[in-house]
N, C-alpha and C. Protein backbone atom coordinates (compact mmCIF):
# COMPACT_ATOMS: atom_id res chain seq x y z
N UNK A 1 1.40 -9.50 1.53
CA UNK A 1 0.19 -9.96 0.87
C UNK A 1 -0.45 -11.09 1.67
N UNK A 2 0.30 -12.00 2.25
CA UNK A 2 -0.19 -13.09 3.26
C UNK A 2 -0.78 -12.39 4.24
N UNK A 3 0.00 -11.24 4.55
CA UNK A 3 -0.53 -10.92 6.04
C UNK A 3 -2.03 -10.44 5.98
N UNK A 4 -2.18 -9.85 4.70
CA UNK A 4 -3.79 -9.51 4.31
C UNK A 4 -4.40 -10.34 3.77
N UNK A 5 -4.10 -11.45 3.48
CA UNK A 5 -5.00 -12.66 3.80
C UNK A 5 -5.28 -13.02 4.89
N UNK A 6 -4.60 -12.88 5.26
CA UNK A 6 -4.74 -14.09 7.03
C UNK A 6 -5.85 -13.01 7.54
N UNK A 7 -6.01 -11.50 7.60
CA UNK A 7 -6.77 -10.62 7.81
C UNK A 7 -7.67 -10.76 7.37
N UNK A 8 -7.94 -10.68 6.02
CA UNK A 8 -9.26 -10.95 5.05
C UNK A 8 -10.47 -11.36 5.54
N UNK A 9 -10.59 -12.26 6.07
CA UNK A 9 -11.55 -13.28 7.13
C UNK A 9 -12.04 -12.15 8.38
N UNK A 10 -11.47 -11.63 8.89
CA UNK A 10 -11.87 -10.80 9.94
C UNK A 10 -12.26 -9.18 9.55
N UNK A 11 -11.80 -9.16 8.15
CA UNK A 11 -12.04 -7.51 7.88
C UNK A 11 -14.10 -7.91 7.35
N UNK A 12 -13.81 -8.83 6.34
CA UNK A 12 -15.14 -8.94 5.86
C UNK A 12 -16.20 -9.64 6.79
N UNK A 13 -15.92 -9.87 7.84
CA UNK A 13 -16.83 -10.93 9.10
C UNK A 13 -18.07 -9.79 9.34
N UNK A 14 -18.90 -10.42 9.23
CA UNK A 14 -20.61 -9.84 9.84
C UNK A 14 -21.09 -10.00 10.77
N UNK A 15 -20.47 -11.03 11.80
CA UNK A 15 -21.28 -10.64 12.81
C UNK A 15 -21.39 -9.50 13.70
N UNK A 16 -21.86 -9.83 14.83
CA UNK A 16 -21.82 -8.77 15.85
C UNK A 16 -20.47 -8.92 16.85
N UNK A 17 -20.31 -9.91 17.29
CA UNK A 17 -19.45 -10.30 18.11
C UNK A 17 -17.96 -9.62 17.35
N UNK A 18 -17.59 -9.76 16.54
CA UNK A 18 -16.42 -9.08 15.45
C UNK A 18 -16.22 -7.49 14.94
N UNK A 19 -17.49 -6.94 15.57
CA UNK A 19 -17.49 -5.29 14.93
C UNK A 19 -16.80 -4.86 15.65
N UNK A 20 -16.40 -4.99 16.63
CA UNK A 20 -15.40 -4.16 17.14
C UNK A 20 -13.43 -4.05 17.13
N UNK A 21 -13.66 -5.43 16.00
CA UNK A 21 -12.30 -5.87 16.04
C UNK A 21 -11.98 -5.66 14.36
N UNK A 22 -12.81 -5.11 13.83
CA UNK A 22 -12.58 -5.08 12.35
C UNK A 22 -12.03 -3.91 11.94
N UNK A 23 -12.38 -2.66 12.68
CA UNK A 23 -11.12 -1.58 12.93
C UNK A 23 -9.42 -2.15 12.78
N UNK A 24 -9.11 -3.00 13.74
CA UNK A 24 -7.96 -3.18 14.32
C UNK A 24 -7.44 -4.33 13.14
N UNK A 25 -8.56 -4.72 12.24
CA UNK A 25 -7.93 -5.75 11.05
C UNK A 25 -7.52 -4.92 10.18
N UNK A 26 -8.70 -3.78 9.37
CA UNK A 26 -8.80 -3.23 8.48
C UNK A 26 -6.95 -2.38 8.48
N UNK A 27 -7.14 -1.91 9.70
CA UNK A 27 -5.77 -0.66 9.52
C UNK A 27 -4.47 -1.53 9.45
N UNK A 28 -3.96 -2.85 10.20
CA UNK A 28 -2.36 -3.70 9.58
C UNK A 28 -2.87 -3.95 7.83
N UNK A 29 -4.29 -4.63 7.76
CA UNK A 29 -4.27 -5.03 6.38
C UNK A 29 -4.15 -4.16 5.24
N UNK A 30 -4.99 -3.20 5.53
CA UNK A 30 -4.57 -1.94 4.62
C UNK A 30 -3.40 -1.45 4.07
N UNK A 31 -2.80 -0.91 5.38
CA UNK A 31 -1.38 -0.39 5.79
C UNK A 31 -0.72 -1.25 4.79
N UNK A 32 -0.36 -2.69 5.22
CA UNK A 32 0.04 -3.73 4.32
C UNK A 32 0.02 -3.92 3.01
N UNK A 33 -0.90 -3.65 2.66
CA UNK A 33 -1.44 -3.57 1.03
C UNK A 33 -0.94 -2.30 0.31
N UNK A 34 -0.98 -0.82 1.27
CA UNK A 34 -0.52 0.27 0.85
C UNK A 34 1.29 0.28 0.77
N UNK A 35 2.14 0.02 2.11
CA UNK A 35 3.06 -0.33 1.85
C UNK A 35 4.03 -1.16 0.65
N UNK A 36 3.02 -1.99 0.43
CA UNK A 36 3.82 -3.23 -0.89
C UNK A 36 3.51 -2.66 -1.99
N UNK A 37 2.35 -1.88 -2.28
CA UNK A 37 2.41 -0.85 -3.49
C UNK A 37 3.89 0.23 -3.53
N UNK A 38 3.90 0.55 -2.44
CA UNK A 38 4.61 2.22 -2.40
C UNK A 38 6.19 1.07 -2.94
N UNK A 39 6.51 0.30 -2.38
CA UNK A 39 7.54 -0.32 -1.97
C UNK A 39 7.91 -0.95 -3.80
N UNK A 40 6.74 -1.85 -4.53
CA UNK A 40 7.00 -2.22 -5.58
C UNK A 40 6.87 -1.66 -6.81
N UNK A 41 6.24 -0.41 -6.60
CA UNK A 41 5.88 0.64 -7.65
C UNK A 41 6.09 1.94 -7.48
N UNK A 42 5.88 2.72 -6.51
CA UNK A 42 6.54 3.73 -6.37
C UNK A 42 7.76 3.77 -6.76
N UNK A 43 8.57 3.38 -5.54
CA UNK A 43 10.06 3.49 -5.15
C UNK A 43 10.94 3.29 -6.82
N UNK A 44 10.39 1.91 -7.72
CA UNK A 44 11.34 1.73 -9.04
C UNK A 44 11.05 3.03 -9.36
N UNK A 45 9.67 3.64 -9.87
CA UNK A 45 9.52 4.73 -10.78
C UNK A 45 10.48 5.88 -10.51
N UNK A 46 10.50 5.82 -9.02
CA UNK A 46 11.25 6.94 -8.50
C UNK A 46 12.50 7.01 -9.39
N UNK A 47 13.11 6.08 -8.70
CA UNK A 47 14.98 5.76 -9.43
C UNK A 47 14.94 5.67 -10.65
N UNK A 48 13.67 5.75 -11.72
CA UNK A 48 13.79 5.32 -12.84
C UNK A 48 13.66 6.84 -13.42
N UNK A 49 12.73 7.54 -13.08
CA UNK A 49 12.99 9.00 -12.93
C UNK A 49 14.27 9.45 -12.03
N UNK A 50 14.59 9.73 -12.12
CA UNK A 50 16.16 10.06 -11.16
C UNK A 50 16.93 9.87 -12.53
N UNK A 51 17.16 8.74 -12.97
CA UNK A 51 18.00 7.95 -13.90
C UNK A 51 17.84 9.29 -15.53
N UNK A 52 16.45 9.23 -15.51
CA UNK A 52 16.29 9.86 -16.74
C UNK A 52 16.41 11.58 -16.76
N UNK A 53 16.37 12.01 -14.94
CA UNK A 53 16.74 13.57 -15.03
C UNK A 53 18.24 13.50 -15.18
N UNK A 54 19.19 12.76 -14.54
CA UNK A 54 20.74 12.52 -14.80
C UNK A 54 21.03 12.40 -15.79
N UNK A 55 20.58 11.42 -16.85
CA UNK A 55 20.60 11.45 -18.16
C UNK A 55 20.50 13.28 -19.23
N UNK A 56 18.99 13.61 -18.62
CA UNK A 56 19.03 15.09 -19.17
C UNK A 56 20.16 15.95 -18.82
N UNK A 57 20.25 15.58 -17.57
CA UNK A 57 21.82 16.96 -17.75
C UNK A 57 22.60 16.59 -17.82
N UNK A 58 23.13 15.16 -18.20
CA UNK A 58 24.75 14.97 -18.76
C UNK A 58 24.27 15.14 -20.27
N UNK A 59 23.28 15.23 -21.00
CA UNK A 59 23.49 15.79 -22.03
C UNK A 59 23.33 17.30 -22.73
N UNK A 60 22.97 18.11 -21.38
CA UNK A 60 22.82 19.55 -21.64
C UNK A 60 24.01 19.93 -21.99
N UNK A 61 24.43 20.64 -23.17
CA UNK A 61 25.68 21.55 -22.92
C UNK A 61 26.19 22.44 -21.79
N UNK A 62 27.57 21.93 -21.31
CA UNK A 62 27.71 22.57 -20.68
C UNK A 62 28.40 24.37 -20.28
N UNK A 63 27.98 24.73 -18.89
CA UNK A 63 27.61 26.21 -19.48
C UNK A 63 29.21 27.20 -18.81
N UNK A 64 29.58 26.23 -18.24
CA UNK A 64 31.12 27.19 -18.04
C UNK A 64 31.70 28.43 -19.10
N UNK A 65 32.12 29.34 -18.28
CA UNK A 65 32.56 30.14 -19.01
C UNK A 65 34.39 30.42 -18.80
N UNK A 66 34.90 29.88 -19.21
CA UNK A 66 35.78 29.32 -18.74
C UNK A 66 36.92 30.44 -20.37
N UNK A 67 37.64 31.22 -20.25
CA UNK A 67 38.52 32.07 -21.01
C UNK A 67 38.70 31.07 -22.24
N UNK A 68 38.69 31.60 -23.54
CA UNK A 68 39.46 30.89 -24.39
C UNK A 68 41.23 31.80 -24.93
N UNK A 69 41.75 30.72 -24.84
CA UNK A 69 43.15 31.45 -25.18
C UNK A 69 43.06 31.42 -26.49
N UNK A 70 43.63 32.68 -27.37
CA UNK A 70 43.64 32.86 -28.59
C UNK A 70 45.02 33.23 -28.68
N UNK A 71 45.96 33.23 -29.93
CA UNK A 71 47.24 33.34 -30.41
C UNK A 71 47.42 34.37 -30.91
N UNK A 72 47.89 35.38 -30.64
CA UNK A 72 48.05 36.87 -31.47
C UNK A 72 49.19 36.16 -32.60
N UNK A 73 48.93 36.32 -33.66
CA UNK A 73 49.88 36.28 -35.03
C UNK A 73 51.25 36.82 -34.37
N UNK A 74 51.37 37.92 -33.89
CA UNK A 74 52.85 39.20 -33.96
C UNK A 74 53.52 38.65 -32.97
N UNK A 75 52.99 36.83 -31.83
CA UNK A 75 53.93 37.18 -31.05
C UNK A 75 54.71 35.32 -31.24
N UNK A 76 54.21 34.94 -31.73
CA UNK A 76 54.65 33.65 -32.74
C UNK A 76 55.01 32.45 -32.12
């Protein structure tokens, strides 16, 4: 966020002498600004979704079919 301050000054500059350098501000400051989003909001939601699909299937029944042994009466 500093670093797109310290940029700030050179992205919004009007003169002439500066148009050619406001490219080369705009794209770290941007970048910068896009990164610390992805980084502070993305990324939790992610794991926070993750968390809640893990959650759904430890509570799905599970589907093994696995023999049940039964006791014939006649053999005791």
């Amino acid at each position: 966020m500093t670093t797109f301050g310290g940029l700030a000054p050179m992205i919004f500059e009007t003169s002439r002498q500066a148009r050619f350098m406001i490219p080369m501000a705009i794209s770290p400051g941007f970048g910068i600004l896009f990164a610390t989003s992805i980084t502070l909001v993305t990324v939790p939601c992610l794991y926070l979704m993750a968390e809640d699909v893990s959650r759904v299937i430890r509570l799905l029944p599970s589907t093994s079919h696995e023999p049940t042994v039964t006791h014939s009466p006649g053999l005791g």
